[in-house]
C-alpha atoms as a PDB file:
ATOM      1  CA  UNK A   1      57.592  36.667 -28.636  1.00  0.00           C
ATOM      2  CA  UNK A   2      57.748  33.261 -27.160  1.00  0.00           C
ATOM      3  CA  UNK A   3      60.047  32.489 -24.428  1.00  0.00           C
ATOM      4  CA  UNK A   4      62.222  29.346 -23.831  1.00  0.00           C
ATOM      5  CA  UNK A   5      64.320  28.525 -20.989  1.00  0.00           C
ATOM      6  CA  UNK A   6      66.668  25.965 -20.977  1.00  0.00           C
ATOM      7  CA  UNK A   7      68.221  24.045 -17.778  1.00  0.00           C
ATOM      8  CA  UNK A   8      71.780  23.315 -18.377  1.00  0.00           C
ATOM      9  CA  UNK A   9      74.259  24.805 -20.598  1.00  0.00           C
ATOM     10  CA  UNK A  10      76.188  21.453 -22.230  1.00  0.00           C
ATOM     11  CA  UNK A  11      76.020  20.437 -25.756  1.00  0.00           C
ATOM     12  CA  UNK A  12      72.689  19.700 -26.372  1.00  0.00           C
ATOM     13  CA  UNK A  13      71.856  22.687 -24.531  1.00  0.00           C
ATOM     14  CA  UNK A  14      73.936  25.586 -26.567  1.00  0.00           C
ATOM     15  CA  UNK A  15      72.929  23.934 -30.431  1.00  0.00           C
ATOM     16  CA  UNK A  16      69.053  24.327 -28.921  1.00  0.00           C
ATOM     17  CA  UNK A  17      69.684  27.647 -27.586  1.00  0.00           C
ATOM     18  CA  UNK A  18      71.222  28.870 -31.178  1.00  0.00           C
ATOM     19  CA  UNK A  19      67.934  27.348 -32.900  1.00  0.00           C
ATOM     20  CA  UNK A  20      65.472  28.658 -30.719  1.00  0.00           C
ATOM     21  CA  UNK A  21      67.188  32.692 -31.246  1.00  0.00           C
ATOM     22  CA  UNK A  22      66.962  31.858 -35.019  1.00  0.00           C
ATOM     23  CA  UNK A  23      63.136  30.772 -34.782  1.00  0.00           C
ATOM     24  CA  UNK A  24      62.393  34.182 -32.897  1.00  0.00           C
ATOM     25  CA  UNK A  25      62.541  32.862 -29.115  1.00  0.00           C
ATOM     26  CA  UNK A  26      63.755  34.988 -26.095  1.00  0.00           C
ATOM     27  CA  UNK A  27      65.801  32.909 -24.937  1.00  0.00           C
ATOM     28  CA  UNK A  28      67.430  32.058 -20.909  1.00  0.00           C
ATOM     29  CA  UNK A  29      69.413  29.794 -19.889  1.00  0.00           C
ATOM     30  CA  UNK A  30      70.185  28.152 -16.600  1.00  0.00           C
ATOM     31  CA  UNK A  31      73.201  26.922 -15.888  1.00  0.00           C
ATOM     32  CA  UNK A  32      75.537  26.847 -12.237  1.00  0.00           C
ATOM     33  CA  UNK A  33      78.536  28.055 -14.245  1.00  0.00           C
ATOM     34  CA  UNK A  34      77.935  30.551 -16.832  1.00  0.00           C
ATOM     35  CA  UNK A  35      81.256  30.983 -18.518  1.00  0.00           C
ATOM     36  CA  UNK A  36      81.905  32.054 -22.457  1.00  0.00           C
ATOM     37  CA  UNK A  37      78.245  33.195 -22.068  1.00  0.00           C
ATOM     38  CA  UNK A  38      76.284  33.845 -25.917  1.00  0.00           C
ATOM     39  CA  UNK A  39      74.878  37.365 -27.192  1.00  0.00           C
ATOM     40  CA  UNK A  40      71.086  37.342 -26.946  1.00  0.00           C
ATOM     41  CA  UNK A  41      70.819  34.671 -24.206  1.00  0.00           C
ATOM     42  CA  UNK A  42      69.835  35.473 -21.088  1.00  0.00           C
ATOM     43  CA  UNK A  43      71.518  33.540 -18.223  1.00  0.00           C
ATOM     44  CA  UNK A  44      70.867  32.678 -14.873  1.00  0.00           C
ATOM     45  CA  UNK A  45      72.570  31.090 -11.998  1.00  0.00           C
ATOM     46  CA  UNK A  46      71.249  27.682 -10.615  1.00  0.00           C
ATOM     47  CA  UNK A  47      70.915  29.089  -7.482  1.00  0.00           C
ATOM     48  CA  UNK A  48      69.568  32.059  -8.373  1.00  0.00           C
ATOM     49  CA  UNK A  49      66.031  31.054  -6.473  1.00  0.00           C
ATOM     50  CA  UNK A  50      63.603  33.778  -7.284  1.00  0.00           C
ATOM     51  CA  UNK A  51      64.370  34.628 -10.749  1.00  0.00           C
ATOM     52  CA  UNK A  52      65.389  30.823 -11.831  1.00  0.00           C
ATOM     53  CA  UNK A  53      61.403  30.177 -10.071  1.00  0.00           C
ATOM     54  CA  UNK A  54      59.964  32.836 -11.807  1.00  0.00           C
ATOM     55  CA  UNK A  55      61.419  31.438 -14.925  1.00  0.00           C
ATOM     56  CA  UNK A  56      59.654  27.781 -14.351  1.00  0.00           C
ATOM     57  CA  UNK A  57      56.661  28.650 -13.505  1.00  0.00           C
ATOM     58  CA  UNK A  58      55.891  30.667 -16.435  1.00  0.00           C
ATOM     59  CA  UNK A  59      58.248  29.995 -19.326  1.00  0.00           C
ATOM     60  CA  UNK A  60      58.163  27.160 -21.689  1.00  0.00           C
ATOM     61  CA  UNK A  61      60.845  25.002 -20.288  1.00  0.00           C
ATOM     62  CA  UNK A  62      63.410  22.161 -21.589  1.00  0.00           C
ATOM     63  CA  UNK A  63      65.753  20.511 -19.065  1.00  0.00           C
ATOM     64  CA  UNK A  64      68.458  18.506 -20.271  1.00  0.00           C
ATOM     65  CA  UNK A  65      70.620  17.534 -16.815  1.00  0.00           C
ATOM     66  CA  UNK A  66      70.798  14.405 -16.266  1.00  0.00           C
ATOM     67  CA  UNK A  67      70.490  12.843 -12.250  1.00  0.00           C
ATOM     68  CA  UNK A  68      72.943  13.599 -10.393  1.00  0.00           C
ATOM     69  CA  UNK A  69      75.559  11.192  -8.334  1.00  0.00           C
ATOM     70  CA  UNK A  70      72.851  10.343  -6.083  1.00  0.00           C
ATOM     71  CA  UNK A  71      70.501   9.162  -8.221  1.00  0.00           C
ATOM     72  CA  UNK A  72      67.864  12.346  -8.130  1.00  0.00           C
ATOM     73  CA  UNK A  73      67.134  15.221 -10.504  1.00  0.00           C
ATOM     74  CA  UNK A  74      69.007  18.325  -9.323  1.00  0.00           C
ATOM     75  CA  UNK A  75      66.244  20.817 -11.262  1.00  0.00           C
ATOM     76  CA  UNK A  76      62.814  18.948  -8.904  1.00  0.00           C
ATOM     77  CA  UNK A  77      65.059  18.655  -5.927  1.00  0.00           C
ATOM     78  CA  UNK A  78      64.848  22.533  -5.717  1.00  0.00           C
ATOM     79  CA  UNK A  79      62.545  23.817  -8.287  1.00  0.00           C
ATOM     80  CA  UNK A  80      59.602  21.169  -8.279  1.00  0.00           C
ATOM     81  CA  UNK A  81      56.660  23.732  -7.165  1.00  0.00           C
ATOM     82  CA  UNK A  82      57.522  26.483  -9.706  1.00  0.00           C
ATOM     83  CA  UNK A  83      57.625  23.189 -12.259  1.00  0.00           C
ATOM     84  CA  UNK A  84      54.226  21.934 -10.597  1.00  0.00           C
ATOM     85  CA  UNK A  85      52.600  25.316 -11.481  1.00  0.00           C
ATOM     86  CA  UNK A  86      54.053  26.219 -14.671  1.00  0.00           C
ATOM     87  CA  UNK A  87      51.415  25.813 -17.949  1.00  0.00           C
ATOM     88  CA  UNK A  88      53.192  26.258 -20.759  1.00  0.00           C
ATOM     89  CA  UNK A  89      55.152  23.170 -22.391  1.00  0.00           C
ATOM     90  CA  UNK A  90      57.843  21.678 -20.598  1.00  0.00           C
ATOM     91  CA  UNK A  91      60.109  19.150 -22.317  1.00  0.00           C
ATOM     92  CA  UNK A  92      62.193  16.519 -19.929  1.00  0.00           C
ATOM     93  CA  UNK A  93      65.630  14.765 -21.966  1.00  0.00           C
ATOM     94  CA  UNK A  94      65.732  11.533 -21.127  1.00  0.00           C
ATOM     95  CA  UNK A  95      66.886   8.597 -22.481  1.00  0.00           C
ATOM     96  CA  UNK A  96      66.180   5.610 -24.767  1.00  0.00           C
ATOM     97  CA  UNK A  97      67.933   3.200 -22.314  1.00  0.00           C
ATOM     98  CA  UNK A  98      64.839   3.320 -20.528  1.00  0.00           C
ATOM     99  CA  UNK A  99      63.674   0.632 -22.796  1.00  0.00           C
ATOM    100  CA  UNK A 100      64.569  -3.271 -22.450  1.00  0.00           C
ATOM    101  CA  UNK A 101      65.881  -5.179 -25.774  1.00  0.00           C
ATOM    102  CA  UNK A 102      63.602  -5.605 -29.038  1.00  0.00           C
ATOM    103  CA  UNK A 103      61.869  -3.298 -31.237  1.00  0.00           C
ATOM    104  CA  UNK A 104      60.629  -0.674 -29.164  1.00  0.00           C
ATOM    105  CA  UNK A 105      57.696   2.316 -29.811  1.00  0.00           C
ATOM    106  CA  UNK A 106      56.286   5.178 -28.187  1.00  0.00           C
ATOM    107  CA  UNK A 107      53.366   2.465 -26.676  1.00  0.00           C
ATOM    108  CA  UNK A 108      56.241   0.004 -25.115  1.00  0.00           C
ATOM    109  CA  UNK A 109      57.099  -0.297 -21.567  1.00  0.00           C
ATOM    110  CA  UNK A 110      59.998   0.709 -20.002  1.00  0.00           C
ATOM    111  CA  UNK A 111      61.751  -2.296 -18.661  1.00  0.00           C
ATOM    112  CA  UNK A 112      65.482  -0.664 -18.144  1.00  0.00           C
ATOM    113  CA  UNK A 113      67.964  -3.779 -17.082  1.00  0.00           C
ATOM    114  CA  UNK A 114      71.328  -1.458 -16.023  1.00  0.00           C
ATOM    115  CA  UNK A 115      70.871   1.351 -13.577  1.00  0.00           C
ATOM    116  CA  UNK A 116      71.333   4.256 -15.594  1.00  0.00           C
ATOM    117  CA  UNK A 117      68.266   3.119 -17.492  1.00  0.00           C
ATOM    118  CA  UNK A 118      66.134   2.245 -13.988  1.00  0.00           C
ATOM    119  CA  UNK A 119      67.589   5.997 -12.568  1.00  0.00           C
ATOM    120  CA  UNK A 120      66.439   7.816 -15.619  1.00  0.00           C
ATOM    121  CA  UNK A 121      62.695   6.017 -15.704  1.00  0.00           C
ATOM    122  CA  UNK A 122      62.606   7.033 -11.994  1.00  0.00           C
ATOM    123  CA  UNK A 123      63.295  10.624 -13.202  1.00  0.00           C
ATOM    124  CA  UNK A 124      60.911  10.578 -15.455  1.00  0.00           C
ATOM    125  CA  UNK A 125      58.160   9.639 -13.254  1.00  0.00           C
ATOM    126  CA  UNK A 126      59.179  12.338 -10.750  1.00  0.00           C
ATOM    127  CA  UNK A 127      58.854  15.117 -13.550  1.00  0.00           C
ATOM    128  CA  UNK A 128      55.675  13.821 -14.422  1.00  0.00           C
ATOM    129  CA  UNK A 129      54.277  13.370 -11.135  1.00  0.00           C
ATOM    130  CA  UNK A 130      55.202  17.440 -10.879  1.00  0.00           C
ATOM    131  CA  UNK A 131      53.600  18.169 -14.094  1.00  0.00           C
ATOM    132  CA  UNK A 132      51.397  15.843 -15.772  1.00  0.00           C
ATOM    133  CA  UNK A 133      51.598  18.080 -18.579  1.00  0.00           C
ATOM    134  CA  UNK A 134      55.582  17.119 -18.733  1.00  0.00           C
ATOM    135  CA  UNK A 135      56.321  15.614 -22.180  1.00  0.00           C
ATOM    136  CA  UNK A 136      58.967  13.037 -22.433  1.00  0.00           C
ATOM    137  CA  UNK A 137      62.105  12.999 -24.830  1.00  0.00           C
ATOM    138  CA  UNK A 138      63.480   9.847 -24.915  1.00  0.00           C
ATOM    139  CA  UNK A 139      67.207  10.156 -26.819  1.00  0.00           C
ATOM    140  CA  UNK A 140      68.879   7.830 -28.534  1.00  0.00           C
ATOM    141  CA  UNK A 141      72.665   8.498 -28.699  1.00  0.00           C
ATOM    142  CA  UNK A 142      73.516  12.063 -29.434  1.00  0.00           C
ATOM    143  CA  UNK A 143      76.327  12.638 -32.403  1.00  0.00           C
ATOM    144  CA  UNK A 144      77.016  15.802 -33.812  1.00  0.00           C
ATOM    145  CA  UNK A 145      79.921  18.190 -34.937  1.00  0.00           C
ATOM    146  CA  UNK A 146      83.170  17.334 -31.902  1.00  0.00           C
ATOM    147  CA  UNK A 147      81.174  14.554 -30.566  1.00  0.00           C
ATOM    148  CA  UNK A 148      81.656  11.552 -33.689  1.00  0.00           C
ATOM    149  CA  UNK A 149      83.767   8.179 -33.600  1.00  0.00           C
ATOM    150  CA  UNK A 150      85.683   9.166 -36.602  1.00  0.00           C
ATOM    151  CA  UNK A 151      87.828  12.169 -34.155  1.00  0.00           C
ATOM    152  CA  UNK A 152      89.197   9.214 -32.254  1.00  0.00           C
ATOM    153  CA  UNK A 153      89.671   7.104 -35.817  1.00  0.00           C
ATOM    154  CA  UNK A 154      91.689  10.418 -37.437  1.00  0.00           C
ATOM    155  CA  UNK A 155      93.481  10.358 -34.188  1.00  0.00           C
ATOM    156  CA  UNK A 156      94.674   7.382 -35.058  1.00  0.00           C
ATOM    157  CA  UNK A 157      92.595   4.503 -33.023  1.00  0.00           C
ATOM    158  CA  UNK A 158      91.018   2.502 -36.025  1.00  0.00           C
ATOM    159  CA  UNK A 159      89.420  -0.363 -33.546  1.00  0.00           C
ATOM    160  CA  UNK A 160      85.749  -1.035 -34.115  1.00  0.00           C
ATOM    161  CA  UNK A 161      83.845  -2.928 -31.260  1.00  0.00           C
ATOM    162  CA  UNK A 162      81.337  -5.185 -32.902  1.00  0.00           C
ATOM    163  CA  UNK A 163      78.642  -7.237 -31.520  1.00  0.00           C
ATOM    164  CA  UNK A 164      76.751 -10.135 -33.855  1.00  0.00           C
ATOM    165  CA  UNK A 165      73.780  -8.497 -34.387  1.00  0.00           C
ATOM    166  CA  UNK A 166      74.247  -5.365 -32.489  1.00  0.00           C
ATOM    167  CA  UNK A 167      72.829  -2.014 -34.432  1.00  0.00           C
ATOM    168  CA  UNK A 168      73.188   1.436 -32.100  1.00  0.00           C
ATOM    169  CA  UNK A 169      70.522   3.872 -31.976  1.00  0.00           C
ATOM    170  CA  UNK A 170      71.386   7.519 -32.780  1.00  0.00           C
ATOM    171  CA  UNK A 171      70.518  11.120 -33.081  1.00  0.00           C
ATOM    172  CA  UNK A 172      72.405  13.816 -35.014  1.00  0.00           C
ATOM    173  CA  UNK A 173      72.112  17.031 -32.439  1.00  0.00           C
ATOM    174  CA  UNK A 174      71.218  19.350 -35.033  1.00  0.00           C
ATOM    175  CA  UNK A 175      67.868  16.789 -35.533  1.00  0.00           C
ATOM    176  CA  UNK A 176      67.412  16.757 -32.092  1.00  0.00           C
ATOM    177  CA  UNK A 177      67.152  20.455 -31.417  1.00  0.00           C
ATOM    178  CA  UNK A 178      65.042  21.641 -34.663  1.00  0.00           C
ATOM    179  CA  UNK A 179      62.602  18.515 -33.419  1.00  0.00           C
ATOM    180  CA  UNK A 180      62.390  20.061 -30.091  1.00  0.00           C
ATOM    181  CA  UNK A 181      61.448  23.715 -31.832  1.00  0.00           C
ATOM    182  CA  UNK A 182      59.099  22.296 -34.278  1.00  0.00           C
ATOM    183  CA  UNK A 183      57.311  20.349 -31.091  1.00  0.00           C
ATOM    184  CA  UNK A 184      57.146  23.988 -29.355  1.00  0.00           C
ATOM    185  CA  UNK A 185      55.945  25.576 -32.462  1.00  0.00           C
ATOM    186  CA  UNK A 186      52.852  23.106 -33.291  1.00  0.00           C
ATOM    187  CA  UNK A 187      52.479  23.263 -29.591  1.00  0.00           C
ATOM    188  CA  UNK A 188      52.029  19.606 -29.186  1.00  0.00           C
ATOM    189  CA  UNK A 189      51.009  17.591 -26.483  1.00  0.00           C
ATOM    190  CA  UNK A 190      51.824  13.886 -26.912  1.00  0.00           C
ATOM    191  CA  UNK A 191      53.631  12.678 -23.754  1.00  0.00           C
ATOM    192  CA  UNK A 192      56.197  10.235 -24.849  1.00  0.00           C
ATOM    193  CA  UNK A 193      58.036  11.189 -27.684  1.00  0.00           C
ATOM    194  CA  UNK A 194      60.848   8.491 -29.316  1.00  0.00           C
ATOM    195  CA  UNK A 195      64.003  10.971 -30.746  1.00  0.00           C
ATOM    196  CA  UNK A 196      66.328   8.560 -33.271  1.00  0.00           C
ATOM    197  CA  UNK A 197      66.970   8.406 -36.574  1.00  0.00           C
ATOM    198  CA  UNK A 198      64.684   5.341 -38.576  1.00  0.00           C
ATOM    199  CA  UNK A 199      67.692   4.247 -40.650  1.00  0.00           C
ATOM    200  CA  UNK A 200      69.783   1.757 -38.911  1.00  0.00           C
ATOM    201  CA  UNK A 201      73.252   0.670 -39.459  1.00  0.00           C
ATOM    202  CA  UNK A 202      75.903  -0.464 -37.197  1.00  0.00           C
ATOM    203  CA  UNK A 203      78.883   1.732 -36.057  1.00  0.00           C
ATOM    204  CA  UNK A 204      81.323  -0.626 -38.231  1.00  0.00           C
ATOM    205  CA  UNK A 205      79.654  -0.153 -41.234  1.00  0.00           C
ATOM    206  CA  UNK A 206      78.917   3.117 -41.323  1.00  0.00           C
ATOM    207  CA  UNK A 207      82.868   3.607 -40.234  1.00  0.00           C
ATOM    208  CA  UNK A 208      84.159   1.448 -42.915  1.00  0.00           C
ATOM    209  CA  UNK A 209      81.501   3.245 -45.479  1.00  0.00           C
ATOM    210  CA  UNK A 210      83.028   6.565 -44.439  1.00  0.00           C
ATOM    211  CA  UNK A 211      86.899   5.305 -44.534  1.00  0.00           C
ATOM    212  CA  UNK A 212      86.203   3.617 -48.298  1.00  0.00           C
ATOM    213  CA  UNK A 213      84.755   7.184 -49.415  1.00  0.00           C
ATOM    214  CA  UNK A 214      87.308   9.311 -47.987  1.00  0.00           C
ATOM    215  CA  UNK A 215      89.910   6.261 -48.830  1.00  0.00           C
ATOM    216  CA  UNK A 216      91.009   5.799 -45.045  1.00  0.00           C
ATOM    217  CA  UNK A 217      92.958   3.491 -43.023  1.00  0.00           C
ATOM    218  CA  UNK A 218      90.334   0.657 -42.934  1.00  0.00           C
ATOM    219  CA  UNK A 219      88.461   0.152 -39.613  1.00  0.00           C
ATOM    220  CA  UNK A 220      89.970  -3.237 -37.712  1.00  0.00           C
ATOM    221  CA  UNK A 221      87.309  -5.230 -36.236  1.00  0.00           C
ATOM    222  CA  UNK A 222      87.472  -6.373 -32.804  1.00  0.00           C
ATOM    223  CA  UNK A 223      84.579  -8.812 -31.820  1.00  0.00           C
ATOM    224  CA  UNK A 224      82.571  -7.860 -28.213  1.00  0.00           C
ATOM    225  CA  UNK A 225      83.856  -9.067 -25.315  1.00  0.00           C
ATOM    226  CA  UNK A 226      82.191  -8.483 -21.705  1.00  0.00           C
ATOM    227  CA  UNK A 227      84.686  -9.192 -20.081  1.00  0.00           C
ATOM    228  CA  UNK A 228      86.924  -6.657 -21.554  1.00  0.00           C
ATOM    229  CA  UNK A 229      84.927  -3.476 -21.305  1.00  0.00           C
ATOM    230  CA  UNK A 230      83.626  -0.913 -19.232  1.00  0.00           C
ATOM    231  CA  UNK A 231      80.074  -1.303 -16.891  1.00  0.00           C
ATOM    232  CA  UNK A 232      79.050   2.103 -19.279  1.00  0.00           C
ATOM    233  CA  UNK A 233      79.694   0.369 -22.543  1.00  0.00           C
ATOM    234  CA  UNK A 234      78.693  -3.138 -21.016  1.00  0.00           C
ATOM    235  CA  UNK A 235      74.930  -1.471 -20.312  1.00  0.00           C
ATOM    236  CA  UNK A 236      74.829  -0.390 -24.259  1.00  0.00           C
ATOM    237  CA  UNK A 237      76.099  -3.332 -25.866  1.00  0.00           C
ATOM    238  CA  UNK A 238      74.195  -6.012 -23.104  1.00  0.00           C
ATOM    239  CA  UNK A 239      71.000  -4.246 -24.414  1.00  0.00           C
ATOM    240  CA  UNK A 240      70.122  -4.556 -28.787  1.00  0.00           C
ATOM    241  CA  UNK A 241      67.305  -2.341 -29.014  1.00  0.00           C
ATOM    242  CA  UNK A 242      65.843  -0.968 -32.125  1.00  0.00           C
ATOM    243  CA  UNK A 243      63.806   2.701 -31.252  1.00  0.00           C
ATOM    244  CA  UNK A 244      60.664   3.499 -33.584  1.00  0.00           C
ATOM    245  CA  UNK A 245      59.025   6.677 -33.439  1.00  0.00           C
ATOM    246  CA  UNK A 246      55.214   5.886 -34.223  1.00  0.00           C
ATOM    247  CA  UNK A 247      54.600   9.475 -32.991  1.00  0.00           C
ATOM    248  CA  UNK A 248      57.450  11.258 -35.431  1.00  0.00           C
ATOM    249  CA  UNK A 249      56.312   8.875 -37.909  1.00  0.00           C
ATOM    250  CA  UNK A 250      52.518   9.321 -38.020  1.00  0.00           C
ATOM    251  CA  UNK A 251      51.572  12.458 -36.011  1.00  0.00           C
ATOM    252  CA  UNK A 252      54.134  15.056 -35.800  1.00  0.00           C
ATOM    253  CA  UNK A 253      54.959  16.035 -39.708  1.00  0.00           C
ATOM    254  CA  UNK A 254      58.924  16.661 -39.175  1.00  0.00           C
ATOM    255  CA  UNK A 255      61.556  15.526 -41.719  1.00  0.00           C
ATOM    256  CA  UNK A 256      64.843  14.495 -40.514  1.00  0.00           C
ATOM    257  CA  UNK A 257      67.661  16.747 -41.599  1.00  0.00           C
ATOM    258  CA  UNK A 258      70.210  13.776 -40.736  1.00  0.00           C
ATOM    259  CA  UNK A 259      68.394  10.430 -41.901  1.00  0.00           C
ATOM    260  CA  UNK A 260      71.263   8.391 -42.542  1.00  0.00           C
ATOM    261  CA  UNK A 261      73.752   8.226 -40.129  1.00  0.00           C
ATOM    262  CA  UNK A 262      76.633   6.853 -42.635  1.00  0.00           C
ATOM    263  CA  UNK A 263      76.047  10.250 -44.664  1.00  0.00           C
ATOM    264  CA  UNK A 264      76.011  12.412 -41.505  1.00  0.00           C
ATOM    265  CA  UNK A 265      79.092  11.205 -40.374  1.00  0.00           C
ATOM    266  CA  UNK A 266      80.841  11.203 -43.799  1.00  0.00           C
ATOM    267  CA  UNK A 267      79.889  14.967 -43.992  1.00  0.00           C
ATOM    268  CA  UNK A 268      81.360  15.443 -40.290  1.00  0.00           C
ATOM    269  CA  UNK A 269      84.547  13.547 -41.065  1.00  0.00           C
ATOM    270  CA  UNK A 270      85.151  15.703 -44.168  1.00  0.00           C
ATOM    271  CA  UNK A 271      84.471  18.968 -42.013  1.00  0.00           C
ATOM    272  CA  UNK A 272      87.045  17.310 -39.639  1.00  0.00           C
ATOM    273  CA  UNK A 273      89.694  17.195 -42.251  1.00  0.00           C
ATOM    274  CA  UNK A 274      89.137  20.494 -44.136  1.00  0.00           C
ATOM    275  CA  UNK A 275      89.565  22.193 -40.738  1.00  0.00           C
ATOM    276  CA  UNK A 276      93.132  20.492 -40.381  1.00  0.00           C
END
C-alpha cells in the first residue's frame, strides 16, 4: 500500500486526504491542532519530532502551509533533514503569484512584483535546495464547495470588481487534489508543474452567466479602483496573468473534471440553494 502524508490539515488538505483513502493510500496527516479528526487518517502533532521525522523521511509527502508571519516555511524550519533525506515524491503548494504579468508556462521565470509572490518563490527555492527531487505546484486560485463568490452574492452582496482586461486564474479543489493523486500514481518527476484550469473567463461573466441561468439578482458592476481596495486584492488585480500548463497539456495525460469555471460554479450555486 502506498503511503501519503500530508502537512497541514486546511481545505486543500482534508479534499486530498479523502481522495488519496479512495485511491488505496494509508494515509497521515500533520497538523498542530488535530480537532474533528477523519476515520482512516492517521494524525500527528506538529511537534511530534520523532514520529512527524520518521514520517518525512520515508513517506511520499505533500505540504500545503503556506510561510508563516515571518516570512519562512514552518515545515524546513524544523523538519528540513528528514525532508533532505526522504526519496520518495514530495509535492510543495505554492503559488501562481510567483509569476509577473503576461502569458505564463511551466518554462517562464518567476518575476513576483508584491511580496507574497517574492516570499513564496523564496520558499520554493528553500524546499528545493532540501530536496532537489521536490516538485513544484504552482496554484492558481483555489474554488470549491464553501469557498465560491456566489455565497457572498446569495448573501446578498451582488458587487462585481472588474478590471478592463483583467481575467483571474483558477482551480476547482476537487481538480486540484485528483491532479495531485494521478501525479503520485504515474510517479512523475517534472519539477514545475502549472495547476489552473485552460478556460478563461472573468469573475463578472461567469457571475452574471450563473445569475441569468438560475434567474438571479443581476451582478452590479463596479469598475477597479486602487485606491479603494485592500494591499491583498491590490497584489491580484495589479498583476493580469494568464497560467498555461505545457506540462498538463502535453506530458501528464489528466482530464480536468472542472474545465469551465462558469459551469463549476453554476453547479456549486445550485448545491448552495438546494441545501437552503
Amino acid at each position: 500500500m502506498m503511503k501519503l502524508t500530508i502537512i497541514g490539515n486546511g481545505y486543500t488538505a482534508q479534499f486530498l486526504a479523502k481522495d488519496a483513502l479512495r485511491y488505496g493510500y494509508e494515509v497521515s496527516i500533520i497538523t498542530r491542532n488535530i480537532s474533528n479528526p477523519e476515520t482512516n487518517i492517521h494524525y500527528l502533532n506538529f511537534f511530534d519530532y520523532n514520529n512527524v521525522a520518521k514520517k518525512l523521511t520515508n513517506e511520499n509527502v505533500v505540504s500545503t502551509v503556506p510561510f508563516n508571519e515571518e516570512g519562512f516555511d514552518p515545515v524546513l524550519n524544523k523538519y528540513k533533514k528528514s525532508i533532505s533525506l526522504n526519496e520518495n515524491n514530495i509535492i510543495y503548494y505554492s503559488a501562481t503569484s510567483v509569476y509577473g504579468s503576461g502569458i505564463v508556462d511551466e518554462s517562464s521565470k518567476p518575476s513576483p512584483k508584491y511580496k507574497r509572490g517574492i516570499t513564496r518563490l523564496s520558499c520554493e527555492k528553500e524546499w528545493v535546495k532540501a530536496n532537489s527531487q521536490t516538485s513544484i505546484f504552482r496554484i492558481s486560485g483555489i474554488y470549491g464547495p464553501n469557498r465560491h463568490p456566489m455565497i457572498k452574492y446569495l448573501n446578498g452582496d451582488n458587487e462585481i470588481i472588474v478590471k478592463d482586461d483583467y481575467v483571474s486564474n483558477r482551480i476547482h479543489i476537487e481538480d486540484l487534489s485528483l491532479l495531485t493523486i494521478h501525479f503520485l500514481n504515474k510517479n512523475c518527476k517534472e519539477r514545475i508543474l502549472n495547476i489552473s484550469d485552460q478556460k478563461k473567463i472573468s469573475n463578472y461573466d461567469a457571475i452574471k452567466f450563473v445569475s441569468n441561468k438560475l434567474n438571479l439578482v443581476k451582478p452590479k458592476l463596479v469598475k477597479y479602483d486602487p485606491t479603494k481596495v485592500s494591499k491583498m486584492l491590490k497584489s491580484f488585480y495589479e498583476v493580469n496573468r494568464t497560467v498555461k500548463s505545457n506540462i498538463i497539456n502535453h506530458k501528464i495525460s489528466y482530464k480536468f473534471k472542472y474545465p469551465d469555471y462558469k459551469f463549476a460554479l453554476l453547479s456549486l450555486t445550485k448545491s448552495l440553494l438546494d441545501s437552503d
